[in-house]
C-alpha atoms as a PDB file:
ATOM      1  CA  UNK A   1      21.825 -21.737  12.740  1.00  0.00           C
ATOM      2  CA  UNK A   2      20.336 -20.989  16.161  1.00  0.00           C
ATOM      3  CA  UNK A   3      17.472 -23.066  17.553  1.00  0.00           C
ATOM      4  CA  UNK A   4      15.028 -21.159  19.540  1.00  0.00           C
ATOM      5  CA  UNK A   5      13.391 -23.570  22.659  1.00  0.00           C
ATOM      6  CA  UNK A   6      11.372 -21.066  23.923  1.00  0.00           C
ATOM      7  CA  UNK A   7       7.962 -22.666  25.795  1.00  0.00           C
ATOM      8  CA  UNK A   8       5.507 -20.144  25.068  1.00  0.00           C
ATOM      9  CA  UNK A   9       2.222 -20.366  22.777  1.00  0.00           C
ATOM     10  CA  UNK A  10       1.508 -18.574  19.637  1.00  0.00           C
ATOM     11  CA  UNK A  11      -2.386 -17.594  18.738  1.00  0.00           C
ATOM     12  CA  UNK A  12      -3.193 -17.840  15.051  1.00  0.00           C
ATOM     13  CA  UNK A  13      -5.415 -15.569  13.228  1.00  0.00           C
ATOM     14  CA  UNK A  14      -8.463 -17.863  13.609  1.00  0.00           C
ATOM     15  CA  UNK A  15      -7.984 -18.199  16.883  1.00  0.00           C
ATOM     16  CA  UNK A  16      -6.321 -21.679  17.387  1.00  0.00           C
ATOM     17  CA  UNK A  17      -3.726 -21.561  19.905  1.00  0.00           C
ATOM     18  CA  UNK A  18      -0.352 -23.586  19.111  1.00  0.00           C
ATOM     19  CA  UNK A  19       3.240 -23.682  20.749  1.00  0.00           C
ATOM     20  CA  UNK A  20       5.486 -22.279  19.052  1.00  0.00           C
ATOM     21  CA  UNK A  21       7.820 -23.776  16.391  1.00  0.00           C
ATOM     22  CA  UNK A  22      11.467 -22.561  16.001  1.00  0.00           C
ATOM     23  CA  UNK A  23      11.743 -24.818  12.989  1.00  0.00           C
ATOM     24  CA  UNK A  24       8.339 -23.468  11.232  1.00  0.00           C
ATOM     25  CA  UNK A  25      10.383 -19.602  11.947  1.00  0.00           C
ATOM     26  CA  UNK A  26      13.754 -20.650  11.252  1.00  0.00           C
ATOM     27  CA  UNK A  27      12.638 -22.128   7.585  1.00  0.00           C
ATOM     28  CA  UNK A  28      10.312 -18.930   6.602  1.00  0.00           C
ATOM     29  CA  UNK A  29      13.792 -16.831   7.625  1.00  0.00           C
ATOM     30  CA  UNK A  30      15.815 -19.108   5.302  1.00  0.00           C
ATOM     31  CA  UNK A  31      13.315 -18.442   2.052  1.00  0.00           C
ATOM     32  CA  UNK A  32      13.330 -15.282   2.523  1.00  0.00           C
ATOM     33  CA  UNK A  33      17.197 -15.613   2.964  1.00  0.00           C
ATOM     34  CA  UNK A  34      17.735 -17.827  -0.369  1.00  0.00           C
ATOM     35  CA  UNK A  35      20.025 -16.212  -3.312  1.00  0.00           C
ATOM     36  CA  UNK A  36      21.796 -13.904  -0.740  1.00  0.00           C
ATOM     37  CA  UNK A  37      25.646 -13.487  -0.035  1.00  0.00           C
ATOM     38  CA  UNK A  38      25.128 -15.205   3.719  1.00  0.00           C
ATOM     39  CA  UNK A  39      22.633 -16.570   4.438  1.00  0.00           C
ATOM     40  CA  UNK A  40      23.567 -18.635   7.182  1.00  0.00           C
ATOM     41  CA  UNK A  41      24.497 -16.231   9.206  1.00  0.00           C
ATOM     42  CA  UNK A  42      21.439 -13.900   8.243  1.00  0.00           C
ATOM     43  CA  UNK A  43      19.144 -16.696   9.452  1.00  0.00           C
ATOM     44  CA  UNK A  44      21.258 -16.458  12.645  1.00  0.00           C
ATOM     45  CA  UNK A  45      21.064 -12.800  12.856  1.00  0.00           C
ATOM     46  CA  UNK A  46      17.151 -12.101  12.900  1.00  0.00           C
ATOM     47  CA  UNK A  47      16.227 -15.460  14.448  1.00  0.00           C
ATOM     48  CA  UNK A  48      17.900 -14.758  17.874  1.00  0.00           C
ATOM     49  CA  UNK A  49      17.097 -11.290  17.718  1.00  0.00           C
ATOM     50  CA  UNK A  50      13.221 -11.981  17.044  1.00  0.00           C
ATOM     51  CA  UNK A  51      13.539 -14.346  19.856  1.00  0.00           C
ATOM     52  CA  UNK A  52      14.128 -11.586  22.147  1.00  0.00           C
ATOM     53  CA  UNK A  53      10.921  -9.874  21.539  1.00  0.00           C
ATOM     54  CA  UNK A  54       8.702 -13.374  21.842  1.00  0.00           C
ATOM     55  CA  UNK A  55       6.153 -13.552  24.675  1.00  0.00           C
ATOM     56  CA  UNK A  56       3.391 -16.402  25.412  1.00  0.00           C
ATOM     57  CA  UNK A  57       0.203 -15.711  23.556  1.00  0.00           C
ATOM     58  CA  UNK A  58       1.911 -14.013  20.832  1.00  0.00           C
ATOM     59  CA  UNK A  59      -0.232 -13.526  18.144  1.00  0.00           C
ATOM     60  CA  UNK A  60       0.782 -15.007  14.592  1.00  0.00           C
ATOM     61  CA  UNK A  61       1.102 -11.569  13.301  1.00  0.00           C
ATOM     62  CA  UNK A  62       3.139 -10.096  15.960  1.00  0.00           C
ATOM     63  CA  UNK A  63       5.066 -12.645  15.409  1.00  0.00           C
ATOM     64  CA  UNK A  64       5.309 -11.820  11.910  1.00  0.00           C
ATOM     65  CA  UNK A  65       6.421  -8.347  12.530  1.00  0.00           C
ATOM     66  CA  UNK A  66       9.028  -9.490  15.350  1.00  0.00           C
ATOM     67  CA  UNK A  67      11.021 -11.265  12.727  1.00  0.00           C
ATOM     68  CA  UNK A  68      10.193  -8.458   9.975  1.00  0.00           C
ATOM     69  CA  UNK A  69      11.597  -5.504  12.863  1.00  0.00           C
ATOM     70  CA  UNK A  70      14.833  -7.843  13.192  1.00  0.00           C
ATOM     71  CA  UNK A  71      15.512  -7.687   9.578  1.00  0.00           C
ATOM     72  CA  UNK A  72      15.007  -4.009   9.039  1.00  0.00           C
ATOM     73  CA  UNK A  73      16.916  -2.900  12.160  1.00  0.00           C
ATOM     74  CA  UNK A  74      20.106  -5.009  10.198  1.00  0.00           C
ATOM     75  CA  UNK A  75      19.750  -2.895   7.272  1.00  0.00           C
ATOM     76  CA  UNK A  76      21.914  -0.093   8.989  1.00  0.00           C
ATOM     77  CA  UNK A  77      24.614  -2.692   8.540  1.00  0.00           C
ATOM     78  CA  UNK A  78      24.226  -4.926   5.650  1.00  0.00           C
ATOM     79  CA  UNK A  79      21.716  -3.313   2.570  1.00  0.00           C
ATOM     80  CA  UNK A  80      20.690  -6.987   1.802  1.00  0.00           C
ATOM     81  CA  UNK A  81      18.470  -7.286   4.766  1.00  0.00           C
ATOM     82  CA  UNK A  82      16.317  -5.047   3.278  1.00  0.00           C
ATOM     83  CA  UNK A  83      15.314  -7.649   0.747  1.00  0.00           C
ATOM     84  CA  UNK A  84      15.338 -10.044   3.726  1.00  0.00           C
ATOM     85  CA  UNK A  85      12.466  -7.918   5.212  1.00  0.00           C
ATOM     86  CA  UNK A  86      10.769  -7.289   1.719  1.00  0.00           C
ATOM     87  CA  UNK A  87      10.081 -10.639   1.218  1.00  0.00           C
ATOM     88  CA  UNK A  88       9.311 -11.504   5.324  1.00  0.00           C
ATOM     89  CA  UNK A  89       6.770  -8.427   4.479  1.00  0.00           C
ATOM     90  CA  UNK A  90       4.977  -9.649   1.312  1.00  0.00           C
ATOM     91  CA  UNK A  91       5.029 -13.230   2.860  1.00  0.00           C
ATOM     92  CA  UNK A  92       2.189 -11.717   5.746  1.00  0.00           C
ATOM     93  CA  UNK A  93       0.367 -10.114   2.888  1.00  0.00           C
ATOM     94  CA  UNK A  94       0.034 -13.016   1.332  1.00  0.00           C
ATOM     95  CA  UNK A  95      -0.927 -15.134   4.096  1.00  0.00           C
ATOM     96  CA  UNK A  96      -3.923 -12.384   4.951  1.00  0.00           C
ATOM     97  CA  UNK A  97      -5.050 -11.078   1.620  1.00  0.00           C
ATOM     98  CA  UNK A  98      -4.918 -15.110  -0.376  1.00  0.00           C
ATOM     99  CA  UNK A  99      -4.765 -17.564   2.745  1.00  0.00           C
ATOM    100  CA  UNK A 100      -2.462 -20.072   4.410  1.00  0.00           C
ATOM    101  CA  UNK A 101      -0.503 -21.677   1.751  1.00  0.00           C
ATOM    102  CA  UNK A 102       2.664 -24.433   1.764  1.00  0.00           C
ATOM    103  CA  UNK A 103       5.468 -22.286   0.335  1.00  0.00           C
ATOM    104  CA  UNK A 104       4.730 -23.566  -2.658  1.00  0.00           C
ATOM    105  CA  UNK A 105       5.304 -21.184  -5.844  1.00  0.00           C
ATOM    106  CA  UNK A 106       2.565 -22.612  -8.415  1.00  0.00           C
ATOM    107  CA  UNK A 107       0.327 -23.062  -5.066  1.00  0.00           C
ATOM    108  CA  UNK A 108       0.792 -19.460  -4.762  1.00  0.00           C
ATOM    109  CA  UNK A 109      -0.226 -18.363  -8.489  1.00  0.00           C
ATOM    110  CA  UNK A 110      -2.943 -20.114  -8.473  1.00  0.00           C
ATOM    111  CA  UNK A 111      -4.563 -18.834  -5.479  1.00  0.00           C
ATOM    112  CA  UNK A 112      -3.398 -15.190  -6.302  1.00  0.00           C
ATOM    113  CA  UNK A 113      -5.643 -15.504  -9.705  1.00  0.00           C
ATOM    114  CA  UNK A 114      -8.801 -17.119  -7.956  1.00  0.00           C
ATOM    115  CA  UNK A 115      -8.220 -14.729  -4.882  1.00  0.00           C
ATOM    116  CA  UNK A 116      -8.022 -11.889  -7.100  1.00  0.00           C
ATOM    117  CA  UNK A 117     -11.499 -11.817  -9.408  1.00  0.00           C
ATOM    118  CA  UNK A 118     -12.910 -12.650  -6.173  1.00  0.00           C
ATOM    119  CA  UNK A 119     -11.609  -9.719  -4.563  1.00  0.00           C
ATOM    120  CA  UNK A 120     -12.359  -7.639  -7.404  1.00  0.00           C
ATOM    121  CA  UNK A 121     -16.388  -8.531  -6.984  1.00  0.00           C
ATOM    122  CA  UNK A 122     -16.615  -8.217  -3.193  1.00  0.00           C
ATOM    123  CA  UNK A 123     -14.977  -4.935  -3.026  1.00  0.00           C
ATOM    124  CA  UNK A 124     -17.584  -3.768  -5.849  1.00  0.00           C
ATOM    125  CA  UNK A 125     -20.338  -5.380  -3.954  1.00  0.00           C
ATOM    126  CA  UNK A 126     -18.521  -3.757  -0.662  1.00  0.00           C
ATOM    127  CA  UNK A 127     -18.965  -0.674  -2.630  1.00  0.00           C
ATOM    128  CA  UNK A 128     -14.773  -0.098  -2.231  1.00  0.00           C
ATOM    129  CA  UNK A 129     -14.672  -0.235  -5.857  1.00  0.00           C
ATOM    130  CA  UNK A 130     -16.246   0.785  -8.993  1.00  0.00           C
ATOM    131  CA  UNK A 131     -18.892  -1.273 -10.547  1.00  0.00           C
ATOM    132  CA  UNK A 132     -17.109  -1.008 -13.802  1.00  0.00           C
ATOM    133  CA  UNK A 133     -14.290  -2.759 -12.794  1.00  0.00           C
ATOM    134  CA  UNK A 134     -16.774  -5.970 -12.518  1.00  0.00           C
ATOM    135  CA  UNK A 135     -18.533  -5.103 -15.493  1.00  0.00           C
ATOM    136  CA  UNK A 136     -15.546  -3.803 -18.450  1.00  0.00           C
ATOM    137  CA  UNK A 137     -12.972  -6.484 -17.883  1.00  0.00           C
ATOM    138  CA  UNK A 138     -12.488  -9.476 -18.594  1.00  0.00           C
ATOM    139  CA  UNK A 139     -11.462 -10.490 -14.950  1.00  0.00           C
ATOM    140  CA  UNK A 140     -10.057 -14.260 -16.205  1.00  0.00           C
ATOM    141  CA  UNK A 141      -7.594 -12.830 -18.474  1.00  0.00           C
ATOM    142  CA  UNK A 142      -6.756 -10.363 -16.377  1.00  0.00           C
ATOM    143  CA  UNK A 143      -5.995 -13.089 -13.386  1.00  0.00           C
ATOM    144  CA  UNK A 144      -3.448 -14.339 -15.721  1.00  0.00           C
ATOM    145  CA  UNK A 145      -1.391 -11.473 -16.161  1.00  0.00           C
ATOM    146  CA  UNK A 146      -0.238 -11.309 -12.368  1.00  0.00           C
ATOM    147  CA  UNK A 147       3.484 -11.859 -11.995  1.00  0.00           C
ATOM    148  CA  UNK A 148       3.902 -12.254  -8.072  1.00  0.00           C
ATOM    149  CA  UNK A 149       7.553 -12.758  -9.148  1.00  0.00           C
ATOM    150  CA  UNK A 150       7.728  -8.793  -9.563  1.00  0.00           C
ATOM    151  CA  UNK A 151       7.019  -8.547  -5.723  1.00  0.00           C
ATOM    152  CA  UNK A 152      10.918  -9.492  -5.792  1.00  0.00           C
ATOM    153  CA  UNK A 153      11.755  -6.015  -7.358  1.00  0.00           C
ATOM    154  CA  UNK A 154      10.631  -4.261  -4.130  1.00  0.00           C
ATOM    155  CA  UNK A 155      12.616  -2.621  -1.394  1.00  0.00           C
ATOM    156  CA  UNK A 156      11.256  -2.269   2.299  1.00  0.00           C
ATOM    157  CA  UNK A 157      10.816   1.211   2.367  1.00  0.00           C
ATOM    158  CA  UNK A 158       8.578   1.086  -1.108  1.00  0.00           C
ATOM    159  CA  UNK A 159       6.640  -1.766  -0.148  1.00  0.00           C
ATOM    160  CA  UNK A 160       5.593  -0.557   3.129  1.00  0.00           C
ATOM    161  CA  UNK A 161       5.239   2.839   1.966  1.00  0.00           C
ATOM    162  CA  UNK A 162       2.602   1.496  -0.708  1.00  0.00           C
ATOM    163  CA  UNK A 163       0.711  -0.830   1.700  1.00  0.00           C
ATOM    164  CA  UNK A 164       0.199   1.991   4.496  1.00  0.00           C
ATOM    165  CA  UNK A 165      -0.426   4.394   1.706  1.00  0.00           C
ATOM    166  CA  UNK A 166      -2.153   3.542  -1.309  1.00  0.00           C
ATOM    167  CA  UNK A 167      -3.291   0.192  -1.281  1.00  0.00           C
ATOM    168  CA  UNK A 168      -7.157  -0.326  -0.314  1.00  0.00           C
ATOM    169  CA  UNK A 169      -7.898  -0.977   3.537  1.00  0.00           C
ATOM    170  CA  UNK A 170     -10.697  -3.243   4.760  1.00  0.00           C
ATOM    171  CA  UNK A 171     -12.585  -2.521   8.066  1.00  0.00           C
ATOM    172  CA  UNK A 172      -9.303  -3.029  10.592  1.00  0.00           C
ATOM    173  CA  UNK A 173      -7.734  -1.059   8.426  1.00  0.00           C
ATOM    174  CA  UNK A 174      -5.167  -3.829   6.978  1.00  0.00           C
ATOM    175  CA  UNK A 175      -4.162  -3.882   3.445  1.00  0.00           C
ATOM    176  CA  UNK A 176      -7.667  -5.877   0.918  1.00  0.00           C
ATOM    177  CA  UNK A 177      -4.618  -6.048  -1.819  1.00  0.00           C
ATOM    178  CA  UNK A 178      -1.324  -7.536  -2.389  1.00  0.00           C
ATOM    179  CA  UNK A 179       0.882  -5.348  -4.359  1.00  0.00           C
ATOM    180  CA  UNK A 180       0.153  -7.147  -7.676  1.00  0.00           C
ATOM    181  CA  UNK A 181      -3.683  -6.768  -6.804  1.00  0.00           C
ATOM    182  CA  UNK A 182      -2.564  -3.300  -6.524  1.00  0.00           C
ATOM    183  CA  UNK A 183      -0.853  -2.664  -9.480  1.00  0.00           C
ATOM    184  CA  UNK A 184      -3.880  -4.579 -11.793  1.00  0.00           C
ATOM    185  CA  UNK A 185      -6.583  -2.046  -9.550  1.00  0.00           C
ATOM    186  CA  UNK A 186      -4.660   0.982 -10.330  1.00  0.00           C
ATOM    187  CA  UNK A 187      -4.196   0.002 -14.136  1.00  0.00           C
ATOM    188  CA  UNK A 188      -8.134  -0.887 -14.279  1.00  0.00           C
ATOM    189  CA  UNK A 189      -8.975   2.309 -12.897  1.00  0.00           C
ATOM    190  CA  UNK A 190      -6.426   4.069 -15.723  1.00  0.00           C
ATOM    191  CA  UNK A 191      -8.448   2.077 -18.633  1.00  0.00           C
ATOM    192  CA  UNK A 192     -12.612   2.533 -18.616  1.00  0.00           C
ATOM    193  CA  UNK A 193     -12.562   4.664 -20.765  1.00  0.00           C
ATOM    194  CA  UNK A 194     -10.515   2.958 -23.969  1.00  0.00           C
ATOM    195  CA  UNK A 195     -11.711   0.924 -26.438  1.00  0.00           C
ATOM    196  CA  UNK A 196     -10.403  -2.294 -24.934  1.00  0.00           C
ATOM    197  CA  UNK A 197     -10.121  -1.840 -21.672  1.00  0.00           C
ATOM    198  CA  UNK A 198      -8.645  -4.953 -20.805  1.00  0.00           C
ATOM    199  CA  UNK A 199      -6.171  -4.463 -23.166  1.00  0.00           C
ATOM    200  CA  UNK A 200      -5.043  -1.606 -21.678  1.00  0.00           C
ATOM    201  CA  UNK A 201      -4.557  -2.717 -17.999  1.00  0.00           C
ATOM    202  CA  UNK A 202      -2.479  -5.186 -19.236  1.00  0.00           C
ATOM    203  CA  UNK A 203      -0.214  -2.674 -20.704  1.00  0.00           C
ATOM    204  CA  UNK A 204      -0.721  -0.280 -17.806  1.00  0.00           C
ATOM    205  CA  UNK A 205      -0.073  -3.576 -15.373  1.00  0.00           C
ATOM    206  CA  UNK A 206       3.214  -4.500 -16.842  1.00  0.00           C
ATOM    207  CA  UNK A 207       4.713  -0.835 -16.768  1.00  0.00           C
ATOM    208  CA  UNK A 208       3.358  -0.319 -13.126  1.00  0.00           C
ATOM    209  CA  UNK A 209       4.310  -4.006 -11.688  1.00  0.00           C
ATOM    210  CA  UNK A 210       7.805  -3.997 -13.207  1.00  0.00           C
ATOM    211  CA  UNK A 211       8.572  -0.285 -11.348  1.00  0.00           C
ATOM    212  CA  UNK A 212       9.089   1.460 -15.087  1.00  0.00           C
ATOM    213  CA  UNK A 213       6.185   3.754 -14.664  1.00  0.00           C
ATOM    214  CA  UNK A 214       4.000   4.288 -11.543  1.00  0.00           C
ATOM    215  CA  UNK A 215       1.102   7.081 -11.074  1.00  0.00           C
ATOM    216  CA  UNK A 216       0.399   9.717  -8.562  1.00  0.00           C
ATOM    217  CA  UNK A 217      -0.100   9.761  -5.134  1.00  0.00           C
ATOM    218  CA  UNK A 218      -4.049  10.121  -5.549  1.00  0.00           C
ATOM    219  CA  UNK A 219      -4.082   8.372  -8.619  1.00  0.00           C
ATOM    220  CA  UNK A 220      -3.092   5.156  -6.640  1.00  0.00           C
ATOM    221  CA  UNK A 221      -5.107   5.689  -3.912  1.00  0.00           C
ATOM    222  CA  UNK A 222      -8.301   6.653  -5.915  1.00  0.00           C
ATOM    223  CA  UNK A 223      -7.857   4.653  -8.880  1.00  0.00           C
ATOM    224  CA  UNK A 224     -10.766   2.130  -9.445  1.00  0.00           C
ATOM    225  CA  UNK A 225     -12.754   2.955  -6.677  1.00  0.00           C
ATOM    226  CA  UNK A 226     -16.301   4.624  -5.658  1.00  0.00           C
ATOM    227  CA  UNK A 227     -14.919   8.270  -6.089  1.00  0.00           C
ATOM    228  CA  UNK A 228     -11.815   7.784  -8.735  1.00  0.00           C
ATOM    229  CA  UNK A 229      -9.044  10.225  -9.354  1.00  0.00           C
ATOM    230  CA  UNK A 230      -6.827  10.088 -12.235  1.00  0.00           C
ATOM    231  CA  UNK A 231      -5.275  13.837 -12.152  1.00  0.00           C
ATOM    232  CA  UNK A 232      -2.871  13.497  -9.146  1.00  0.00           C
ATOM    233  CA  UNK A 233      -3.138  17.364  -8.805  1.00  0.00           C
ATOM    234  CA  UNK A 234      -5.568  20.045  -9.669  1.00  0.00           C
ATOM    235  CA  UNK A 235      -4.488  23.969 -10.802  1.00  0.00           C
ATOM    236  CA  UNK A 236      -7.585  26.447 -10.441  1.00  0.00           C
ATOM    237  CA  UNK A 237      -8.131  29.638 -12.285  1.00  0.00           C
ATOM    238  CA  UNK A 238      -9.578  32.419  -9.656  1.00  0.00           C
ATOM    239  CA  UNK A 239     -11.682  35.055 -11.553  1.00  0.00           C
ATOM    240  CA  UNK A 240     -11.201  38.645 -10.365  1.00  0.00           C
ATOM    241  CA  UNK A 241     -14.707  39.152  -8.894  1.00  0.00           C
ATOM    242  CA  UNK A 242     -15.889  38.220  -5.128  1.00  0.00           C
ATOM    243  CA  UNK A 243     -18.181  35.540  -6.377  1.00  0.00           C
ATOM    244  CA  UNK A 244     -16.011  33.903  -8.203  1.00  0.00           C
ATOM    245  CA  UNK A 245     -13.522  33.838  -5.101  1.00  0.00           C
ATOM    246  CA  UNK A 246     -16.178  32.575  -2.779  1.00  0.00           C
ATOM    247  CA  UNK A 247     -17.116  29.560  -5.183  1.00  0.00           C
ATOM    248  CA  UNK A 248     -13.097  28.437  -5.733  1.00  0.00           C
ATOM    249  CA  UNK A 249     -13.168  28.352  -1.670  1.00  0.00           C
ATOM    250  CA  UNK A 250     -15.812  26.086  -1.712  1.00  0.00           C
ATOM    251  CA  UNK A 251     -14.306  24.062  -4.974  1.00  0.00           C
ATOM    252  CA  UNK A 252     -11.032  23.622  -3.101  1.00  0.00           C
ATOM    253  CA  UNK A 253     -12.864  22.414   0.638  1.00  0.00           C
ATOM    254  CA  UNK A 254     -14.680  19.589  -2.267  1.00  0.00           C
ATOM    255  CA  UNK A 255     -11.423  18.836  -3.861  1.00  0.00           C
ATOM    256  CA  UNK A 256      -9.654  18.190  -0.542  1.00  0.00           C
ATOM    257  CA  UNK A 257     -11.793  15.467   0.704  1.00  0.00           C
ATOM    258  CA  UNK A 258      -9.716  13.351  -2.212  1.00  0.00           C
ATOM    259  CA  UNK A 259      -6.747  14.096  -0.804  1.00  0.00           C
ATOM    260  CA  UNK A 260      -5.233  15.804  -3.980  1.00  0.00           C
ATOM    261  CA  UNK A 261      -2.832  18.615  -4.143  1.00  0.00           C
ATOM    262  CA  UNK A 262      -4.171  22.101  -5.301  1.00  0.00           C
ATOM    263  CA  UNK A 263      -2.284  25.081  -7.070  1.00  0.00           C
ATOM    264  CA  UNK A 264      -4.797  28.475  -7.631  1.00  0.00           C
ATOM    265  CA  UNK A 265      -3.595  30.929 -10.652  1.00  0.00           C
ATOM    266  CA  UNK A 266      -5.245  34.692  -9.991  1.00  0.00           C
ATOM    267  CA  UNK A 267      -4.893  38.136 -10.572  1.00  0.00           C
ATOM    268  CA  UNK A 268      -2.896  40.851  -8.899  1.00  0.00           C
ATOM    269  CA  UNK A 269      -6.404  42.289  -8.287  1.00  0.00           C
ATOM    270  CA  UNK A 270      -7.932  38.770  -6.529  1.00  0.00           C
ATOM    271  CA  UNK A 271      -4.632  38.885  -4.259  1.00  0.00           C
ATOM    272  CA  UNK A 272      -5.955  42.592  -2.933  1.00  0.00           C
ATOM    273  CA  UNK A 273      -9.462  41.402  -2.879  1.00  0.00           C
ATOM    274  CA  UNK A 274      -8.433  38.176  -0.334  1.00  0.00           C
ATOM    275  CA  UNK A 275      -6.220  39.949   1.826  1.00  0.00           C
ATOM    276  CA  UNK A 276      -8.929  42.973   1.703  1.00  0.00           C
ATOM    277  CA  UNK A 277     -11.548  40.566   3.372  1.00  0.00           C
ATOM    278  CA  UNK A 278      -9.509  38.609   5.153  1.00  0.00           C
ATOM    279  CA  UNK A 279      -9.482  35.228   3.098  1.00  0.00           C
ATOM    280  CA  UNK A 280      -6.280  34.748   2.458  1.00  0.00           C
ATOM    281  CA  UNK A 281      -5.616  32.193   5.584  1.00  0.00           C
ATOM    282  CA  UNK A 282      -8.187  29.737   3.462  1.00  0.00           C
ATOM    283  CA  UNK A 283      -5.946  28.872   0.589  1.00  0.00           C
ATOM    284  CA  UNK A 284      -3.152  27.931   3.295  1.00  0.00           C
ATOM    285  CA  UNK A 285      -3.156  24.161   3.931  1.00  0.00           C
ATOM    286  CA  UNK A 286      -4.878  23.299   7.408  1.00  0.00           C
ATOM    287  CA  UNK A 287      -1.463  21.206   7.782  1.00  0.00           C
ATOM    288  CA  UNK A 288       0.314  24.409   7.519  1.00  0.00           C
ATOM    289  CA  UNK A 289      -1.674  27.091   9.435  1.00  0.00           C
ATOM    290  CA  UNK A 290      -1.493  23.924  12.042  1.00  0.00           C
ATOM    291  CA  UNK A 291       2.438  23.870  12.339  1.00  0.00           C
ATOM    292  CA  UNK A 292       2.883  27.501  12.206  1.00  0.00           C
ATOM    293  CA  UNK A 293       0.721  27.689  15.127  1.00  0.00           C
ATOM    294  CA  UNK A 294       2.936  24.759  16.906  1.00  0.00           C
ATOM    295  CA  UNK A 295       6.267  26.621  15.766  1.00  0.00           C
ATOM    296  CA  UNK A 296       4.515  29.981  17.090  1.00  0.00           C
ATOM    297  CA  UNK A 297       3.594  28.719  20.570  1.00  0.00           C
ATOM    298  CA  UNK A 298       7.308  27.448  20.890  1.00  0.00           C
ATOM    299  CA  UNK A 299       8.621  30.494  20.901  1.00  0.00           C
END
């Protein structure tokens, strides 16, 4: 086990300025360590190589993400540092989204229920998030059904791929949700309309948080919130008349702004009429007509 004695301070997130603590790193590397093949030397591994990246004034979370970095860059080598880096990963999320909290498991829970219905109201007050998901659940029970323990099921790639993604941002653009927040707001979103709602995010919930079903792209992102999507892709019909045309050009600029994939279906006839009039380049994604122009100018 290597013993960093580096004399440099660390600034926490509210501010407070402390020196730094080998130990206090060294023991959060070792949790996330436990039930793995070696972890002595794993602790080893990403502790000396964090230590290379350490400078005074650090903040807490670049500190974070120094011993996070070491992890993944060990994956090349040895597959179960990726779960060394999942669980160094969710570990920050929890300490933003729920608070500081003593490593302890129940401690955890209980705060990820309480934290939860709370963040469920703000973000409708906040207007992030449909006012029905304040006013058709019942958040208590709901509280109850989060399994943090299914955070374990992760891999890096998914978990970071979800919180850049999908999950909802606040204003510095870091992640409002912890996966299983996630997971509850997507299966809320998925359930106004039944009967029992709340029955029905719980059954959504479980599929979702134990990875045996999960929804769309836009469905994820959208889900729950001010301007929800539950079709992760949309397939127009274009009439064969000009007007018609000129209105699904103006449907598919709307559709867009939810970041949802589009498919037209027209006639032979519509095909002759766009490239007639020269409207053909607007059913091309910008993203497209943008790299052919890069791939043009190369040449």
């Amino acid at each position: 086990m290597t013993t960093m004695t580096l004399n440099i301070v660390v600034t926490k997130r509210d501010g407070v300025k402390e020196v730094f603590n080998a130990d206090k790193i060294n023991r959060s590397i070792e949790r996330a360590c436990k039930g793995l093949t070696d972890p002595v030397s794993m602790v080893t591994q990403i502790a000396t190589e964090t230590q290379l990246t350490l400078y005074d004034g650090i903040s807490s979370e670049d500190l974070d993400m120094a011993t996070i970095n070491a992890a993944v860059q060990n994956i090349q080598n040895d597959i179960e540092y990726d779960k060394v880096a999942t669980r160094l990963l969710v570990k920050t999320v929890y300490k933003r989204v729920v608070g500081e909290y003593d490593n302890d498991d129940k401690e955890l829970e209980k705060r990820h229920r309480e934290v939860f219905i709370k963040y469920i109201k703000s973000a409708v007050a906040d207007k992030h998030l449909d006012p029905r998901m304040a006013e058709k659940f019942d958040l208590q029970r709901l509280s109850q059904m989060l399994r943090i323990d299914r955070d374990d099921l992760f891999q890096y790639a998914g978990l970071s791929g979800l919180l850049d993604r999908y999950a909802i941002k606040g204003k510095n653009q870091k992640s409002l949700e912890t996966p299983q927040f996630f997971f509850m707001r997507v299966a809320m979103g998925l359930s106004f309309n039944e009967d029992n709602p709340t029955e029905w995010a719980i059954k959504f919930y479980n599929k979702m948080s134990r990875h045996e079903y999960l929804a769309g792209g836009s469905t994820n992102m959208h889900a729950g919130t001010v301007k929800p999507s539950v079709s992760n892709c949309f397939l127009m019909q274009v009439e064969d008349t000009m007007v018609h045309i000129a209105k699904s050009v103006s449907d598919v600029l709307l559709l867009s702004q939810s970041s949802v994939p589009l498919d037209r279906s027209y006639h032979q006839q519509t095909r002759h009429h766009l490239a007639q009039h020269h409207l053909q380049k607007l059913w091309i994604p910008l993203s497209v007509q943008s790299s052919a122009a890069e791939r043009k100018k190369e040449h």
